[in-house]
PDB file of N, CA and C in Angstrom:
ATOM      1  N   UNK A   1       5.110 -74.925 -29.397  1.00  0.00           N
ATOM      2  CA  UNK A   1       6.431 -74.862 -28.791  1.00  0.00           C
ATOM      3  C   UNK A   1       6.296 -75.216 -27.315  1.00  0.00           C
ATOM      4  N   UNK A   2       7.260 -76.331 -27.023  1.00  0.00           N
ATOM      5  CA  UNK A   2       7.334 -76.730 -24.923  1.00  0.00           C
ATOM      6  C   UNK A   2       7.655 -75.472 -25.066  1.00  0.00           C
ATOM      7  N   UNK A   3       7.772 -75.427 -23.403  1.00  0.00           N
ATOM      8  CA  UNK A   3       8.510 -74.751 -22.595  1.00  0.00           C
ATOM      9  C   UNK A   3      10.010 -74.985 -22.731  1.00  0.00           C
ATOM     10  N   UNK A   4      10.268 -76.060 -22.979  1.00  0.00           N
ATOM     11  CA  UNK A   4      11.621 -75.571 -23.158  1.00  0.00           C
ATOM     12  C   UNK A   4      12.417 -75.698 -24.534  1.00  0.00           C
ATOM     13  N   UNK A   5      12.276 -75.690 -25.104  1.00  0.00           N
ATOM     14  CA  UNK A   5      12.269 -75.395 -26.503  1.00  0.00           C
ATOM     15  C   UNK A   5      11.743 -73.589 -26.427  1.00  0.00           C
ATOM     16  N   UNK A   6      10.785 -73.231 -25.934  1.00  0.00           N
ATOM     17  CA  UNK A   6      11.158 -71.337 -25.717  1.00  0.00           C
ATOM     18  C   UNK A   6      12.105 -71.355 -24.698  1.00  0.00           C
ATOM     19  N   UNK A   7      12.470 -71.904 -24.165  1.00  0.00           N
ATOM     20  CA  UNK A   7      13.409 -71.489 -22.980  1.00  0.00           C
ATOM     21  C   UNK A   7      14.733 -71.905 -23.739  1.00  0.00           C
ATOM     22  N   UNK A   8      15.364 -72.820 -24.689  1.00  0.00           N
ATOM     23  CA  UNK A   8      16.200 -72.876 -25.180  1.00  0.00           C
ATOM     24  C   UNK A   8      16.500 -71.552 -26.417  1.00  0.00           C
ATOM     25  N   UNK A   9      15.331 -71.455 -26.996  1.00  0.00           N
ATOM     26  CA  UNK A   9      15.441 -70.527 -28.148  1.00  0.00           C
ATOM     27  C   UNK A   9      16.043 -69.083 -27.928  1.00  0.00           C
ATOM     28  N   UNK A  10      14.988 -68.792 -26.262  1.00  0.00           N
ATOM     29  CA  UNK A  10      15.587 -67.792 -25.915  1.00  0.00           C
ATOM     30  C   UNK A  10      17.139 -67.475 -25.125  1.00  0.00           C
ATOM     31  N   UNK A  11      17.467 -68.426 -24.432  1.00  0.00           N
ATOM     32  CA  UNK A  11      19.127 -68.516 -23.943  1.00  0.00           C
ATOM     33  C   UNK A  11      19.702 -68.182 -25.211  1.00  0.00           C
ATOM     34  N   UNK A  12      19.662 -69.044 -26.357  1.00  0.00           N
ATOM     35  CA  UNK A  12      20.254 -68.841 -27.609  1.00  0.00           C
ATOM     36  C   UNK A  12      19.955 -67.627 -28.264  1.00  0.00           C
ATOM     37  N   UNK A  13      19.174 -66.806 -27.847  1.00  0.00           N
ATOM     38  CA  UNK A  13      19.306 -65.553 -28.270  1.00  0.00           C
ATOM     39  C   UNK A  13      19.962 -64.561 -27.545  1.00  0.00           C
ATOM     40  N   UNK A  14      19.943 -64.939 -26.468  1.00  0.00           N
ATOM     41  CA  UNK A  14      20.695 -63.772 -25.194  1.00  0.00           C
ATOM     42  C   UNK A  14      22.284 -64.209 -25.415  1.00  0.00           C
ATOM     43  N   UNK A  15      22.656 -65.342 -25.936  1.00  0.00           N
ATOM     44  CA  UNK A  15      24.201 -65.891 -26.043  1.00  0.00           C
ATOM     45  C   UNK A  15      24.427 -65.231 -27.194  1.00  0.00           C
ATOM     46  N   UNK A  16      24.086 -64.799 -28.729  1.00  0.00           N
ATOM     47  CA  UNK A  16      24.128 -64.034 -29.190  1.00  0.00           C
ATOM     48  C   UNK A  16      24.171 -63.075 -29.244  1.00  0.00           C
ATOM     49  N   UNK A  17      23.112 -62.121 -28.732  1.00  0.00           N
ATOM     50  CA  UNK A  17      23.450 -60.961 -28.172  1.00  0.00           C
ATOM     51  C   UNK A  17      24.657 -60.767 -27.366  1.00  0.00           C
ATOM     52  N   UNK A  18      24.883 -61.760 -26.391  1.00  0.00           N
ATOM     53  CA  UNK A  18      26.051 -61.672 -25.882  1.00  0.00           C
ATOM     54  C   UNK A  18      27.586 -61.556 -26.350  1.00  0.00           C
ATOM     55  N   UNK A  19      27.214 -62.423 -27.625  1.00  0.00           N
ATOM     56  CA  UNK A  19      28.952 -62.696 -27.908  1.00  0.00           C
ATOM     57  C   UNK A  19      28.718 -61.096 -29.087  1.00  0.00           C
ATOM     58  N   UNK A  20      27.470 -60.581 -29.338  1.00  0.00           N
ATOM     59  CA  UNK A  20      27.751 -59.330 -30.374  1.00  0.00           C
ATOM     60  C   UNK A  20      28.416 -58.031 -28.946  1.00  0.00           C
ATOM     61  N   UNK A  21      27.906 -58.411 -27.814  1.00  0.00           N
ATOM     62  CA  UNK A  21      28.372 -57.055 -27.132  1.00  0.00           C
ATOM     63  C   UNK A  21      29.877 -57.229 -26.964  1.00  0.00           C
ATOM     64  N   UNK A  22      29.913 -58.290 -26.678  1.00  0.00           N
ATOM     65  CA  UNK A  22      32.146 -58.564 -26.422  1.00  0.00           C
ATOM     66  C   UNK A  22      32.696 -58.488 -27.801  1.00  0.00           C
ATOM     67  N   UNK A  23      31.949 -58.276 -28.919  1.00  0.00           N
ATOM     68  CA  UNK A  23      32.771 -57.528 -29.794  1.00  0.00           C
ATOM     69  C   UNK A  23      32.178 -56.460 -30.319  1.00  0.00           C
ATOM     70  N   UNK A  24      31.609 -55.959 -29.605  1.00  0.00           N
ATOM     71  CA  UNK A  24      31.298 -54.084 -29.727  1.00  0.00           C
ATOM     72  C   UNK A  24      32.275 -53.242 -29.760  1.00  0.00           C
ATOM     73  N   UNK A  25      33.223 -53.312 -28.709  1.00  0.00           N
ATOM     74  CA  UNK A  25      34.563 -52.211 -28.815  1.00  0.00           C
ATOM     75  C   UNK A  25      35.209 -52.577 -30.093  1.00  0.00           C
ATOM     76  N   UNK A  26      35.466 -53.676 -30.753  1.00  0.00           N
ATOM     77  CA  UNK A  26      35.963 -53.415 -31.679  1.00  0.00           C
ATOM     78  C   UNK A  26      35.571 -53.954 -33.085  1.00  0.00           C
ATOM     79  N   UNK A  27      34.310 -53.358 -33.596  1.00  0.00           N
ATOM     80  CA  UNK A  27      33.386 -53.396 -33.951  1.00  0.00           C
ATOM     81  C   UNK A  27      33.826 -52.275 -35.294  1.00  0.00           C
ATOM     82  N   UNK A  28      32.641 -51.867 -36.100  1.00  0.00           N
ATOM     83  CA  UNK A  28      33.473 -50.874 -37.119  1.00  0.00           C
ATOM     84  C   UNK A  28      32.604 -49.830 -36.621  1.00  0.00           C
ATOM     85  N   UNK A  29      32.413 -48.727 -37.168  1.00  0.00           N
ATOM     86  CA  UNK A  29      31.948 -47.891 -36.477  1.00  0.00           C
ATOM     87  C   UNK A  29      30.188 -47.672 -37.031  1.00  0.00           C
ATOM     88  N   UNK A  30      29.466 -48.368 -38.311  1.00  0.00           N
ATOM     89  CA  UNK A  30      28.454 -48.397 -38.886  1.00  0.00           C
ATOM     90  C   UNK A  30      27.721 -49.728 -37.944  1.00  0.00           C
ATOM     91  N   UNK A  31      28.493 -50.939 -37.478  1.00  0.00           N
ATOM     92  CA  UNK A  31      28.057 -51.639 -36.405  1.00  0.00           C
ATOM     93  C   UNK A  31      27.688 -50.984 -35.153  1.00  0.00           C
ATOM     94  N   UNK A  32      28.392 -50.068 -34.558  1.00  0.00           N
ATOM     95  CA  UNK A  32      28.207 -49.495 -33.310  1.00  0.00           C
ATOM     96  C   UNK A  32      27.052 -48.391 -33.605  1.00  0.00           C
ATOM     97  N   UNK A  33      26.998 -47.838 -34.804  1.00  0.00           N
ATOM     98  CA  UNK A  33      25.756 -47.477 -34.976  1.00  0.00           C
ATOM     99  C   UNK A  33      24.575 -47.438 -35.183  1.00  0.00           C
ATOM    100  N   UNK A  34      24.452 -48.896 -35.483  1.00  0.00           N
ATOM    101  CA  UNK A  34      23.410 -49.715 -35.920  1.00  0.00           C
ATOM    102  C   UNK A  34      22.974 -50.160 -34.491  1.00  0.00           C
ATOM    103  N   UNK A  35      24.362 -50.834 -33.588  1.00  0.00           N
ATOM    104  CA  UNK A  35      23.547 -50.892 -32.218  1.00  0.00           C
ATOM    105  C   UNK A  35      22.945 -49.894 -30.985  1.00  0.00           C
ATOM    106  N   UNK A  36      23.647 -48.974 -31.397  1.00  0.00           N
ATOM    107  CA  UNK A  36      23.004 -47.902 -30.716  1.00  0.00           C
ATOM    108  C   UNK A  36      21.123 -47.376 -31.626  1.00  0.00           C
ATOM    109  N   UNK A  37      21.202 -47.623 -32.544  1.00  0.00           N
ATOM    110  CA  UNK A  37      19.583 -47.389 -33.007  1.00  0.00           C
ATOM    111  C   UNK A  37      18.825 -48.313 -32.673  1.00  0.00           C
ATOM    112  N   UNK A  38      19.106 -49.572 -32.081  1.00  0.00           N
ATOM    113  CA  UNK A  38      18.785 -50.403 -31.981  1.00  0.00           C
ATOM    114  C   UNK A  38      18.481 -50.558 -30.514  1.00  0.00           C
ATOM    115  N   UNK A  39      19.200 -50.154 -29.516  1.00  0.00           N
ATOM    116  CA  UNK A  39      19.368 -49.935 -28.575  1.00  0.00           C
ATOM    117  C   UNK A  39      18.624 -48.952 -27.723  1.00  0.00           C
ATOM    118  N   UNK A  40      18.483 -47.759 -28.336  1.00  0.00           N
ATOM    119  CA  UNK A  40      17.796 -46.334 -28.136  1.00  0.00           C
ATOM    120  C   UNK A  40      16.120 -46.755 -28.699  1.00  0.00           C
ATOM    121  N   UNK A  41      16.005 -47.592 -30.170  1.00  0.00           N
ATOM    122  CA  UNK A  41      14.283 -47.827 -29.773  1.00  0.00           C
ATOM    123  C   UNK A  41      13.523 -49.363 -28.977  1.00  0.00           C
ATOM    124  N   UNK A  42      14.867 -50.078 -28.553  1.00  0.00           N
ATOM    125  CA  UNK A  42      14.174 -50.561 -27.427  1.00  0.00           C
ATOM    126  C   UNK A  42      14.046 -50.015 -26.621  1.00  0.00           C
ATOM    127  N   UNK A  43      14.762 -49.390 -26.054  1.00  0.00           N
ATOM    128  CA  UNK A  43      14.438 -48.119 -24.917  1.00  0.00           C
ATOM    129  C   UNK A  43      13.939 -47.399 -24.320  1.00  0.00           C
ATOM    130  N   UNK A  44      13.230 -46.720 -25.616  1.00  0.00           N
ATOM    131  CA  UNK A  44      12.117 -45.560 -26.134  1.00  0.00           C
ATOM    132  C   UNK A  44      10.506 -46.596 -26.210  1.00  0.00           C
ATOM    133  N   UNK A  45      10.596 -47.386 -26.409  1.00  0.00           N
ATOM    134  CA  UNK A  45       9.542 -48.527 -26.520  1.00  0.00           C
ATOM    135  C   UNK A  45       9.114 -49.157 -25.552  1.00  0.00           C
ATOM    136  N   UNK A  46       9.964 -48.986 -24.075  1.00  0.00           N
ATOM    137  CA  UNK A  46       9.849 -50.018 -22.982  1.00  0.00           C
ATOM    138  C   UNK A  46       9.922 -48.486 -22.004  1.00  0.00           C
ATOM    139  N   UNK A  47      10.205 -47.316 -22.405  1.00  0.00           N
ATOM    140  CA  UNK A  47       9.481 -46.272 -21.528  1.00  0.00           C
ATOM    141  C   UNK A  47       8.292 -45.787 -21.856  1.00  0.00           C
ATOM    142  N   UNK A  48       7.799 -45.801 -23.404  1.00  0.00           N
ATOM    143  CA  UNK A  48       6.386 -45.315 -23.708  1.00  0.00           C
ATOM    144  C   UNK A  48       5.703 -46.380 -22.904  1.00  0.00           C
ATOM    145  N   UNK A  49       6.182 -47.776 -22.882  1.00  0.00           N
ATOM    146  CA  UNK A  49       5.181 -48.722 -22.363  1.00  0.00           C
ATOM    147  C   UNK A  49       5.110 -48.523 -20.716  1.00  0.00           C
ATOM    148  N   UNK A  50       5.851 -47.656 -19.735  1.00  0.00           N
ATOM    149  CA  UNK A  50       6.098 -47.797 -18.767  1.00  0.00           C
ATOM    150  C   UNK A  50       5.255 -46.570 -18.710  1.00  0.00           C
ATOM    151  N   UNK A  51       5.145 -45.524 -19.207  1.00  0.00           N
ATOM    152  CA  UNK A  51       4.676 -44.431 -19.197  1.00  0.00           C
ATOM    153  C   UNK A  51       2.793 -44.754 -19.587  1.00  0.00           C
ATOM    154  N   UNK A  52       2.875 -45.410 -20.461  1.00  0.00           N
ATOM    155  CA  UNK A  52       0.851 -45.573 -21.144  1.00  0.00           C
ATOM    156  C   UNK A  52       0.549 -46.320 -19.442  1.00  0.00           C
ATOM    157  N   UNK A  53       1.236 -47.341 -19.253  1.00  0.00           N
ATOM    158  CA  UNK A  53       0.760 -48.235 -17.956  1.00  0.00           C
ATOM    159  C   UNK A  53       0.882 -47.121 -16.827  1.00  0.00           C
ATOM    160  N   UNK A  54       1.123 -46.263 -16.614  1.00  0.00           N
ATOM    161  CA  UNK A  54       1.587 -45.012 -15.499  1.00  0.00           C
ATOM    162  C   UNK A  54       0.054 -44.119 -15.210  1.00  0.00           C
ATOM    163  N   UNK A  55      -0.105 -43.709 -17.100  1.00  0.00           N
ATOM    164  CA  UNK A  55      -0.831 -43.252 -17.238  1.00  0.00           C
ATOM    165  C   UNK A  55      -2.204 -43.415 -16.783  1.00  0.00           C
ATOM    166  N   UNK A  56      -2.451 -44.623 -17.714  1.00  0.00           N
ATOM    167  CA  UNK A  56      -3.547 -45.573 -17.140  1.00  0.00           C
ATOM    168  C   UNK A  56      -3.874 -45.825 -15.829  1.00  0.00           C
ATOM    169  N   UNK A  57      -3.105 -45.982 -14.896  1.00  0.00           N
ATOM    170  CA  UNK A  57      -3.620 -46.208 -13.614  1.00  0.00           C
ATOM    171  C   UNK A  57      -3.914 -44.199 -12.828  1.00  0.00           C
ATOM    172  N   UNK A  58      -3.698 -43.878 -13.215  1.00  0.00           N
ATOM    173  CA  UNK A  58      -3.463 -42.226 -12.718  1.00  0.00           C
ATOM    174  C   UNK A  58      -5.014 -42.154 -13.358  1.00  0.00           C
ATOM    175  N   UNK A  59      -5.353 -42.478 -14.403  1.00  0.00           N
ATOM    176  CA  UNK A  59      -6.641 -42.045 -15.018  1.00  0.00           C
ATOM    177  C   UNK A  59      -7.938 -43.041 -14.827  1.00  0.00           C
ATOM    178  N   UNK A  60      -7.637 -43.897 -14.171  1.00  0.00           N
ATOM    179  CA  UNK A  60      -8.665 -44.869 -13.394  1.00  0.00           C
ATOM    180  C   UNK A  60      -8.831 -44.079 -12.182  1.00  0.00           C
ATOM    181  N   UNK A  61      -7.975 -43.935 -11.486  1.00  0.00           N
ATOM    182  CA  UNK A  61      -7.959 -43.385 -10.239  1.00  0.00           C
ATOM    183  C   UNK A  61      -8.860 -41.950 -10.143  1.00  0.00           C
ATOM    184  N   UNK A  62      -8.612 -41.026 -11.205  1.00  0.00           N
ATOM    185  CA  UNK A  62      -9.282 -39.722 -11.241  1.00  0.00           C
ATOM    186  C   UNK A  62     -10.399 -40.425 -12.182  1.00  0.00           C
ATOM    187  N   UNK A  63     -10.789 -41.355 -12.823  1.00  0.00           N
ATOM    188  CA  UNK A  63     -12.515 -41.295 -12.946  1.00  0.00           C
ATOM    189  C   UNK A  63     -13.185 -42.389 -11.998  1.00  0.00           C
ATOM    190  N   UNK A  64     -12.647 -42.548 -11.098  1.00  0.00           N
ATOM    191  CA  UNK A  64     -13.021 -43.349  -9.667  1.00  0.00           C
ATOM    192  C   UNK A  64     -13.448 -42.600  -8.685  1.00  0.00           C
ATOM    193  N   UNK A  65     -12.621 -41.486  -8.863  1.00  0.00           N
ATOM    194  CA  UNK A  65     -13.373 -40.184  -7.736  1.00  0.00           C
ATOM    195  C   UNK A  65     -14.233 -39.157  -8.412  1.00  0.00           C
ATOM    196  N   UNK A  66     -14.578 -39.613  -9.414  1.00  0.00           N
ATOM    197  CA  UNK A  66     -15.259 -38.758 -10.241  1.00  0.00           C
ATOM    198  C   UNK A  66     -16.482 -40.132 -10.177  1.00  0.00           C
ATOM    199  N   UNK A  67     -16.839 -40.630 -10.333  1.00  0.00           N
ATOM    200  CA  UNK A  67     -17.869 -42.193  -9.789  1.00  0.00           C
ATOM    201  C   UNK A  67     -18.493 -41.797  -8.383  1.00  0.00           C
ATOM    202  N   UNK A  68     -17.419 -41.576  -7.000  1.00  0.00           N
ATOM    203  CA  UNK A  68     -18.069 -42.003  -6.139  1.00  0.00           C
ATOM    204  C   UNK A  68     -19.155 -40.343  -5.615  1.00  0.00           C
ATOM    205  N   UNK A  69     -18.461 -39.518  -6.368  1.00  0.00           N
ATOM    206  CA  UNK A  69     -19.039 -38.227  -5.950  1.00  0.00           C
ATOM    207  C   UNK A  69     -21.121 -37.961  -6.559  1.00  0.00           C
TER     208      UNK A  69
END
């Protein structure tokens, strides 16, 4: 895949996503629930990942001073 051919694929996915959020309000209510599960484990997935990378550097750091001693 070019570069732009991923760069097209992906616009075309964010324009989708897009035209599903401008019809979210009136949406049925098993749609709005589906995007909210959907929604909540990207979420949950991109804070565990923010949190392991948090972690990780906090625990380099304490066996770095545990090295120089």
């Amino acid at each position: 895949i070019t570069t732009m051919d991923a760069k097209q694929e992906t616009l075309n996915l964010l324009n989708r996503i897009w035209i599903k959020l401008q019809g979210l309000p009136s949406a049925n209510p098993i749609e709005v629930g589906a995007f909210s599960v959907l929604l909540t484990f990207i979420l949950l997935v991109l804070f565990m990942t923010v949190l392991t990378c948090l972690t990780c550097c906090c625990c380099r750091k304490n066996k770095m001073k545990g090295q120089r001693i």
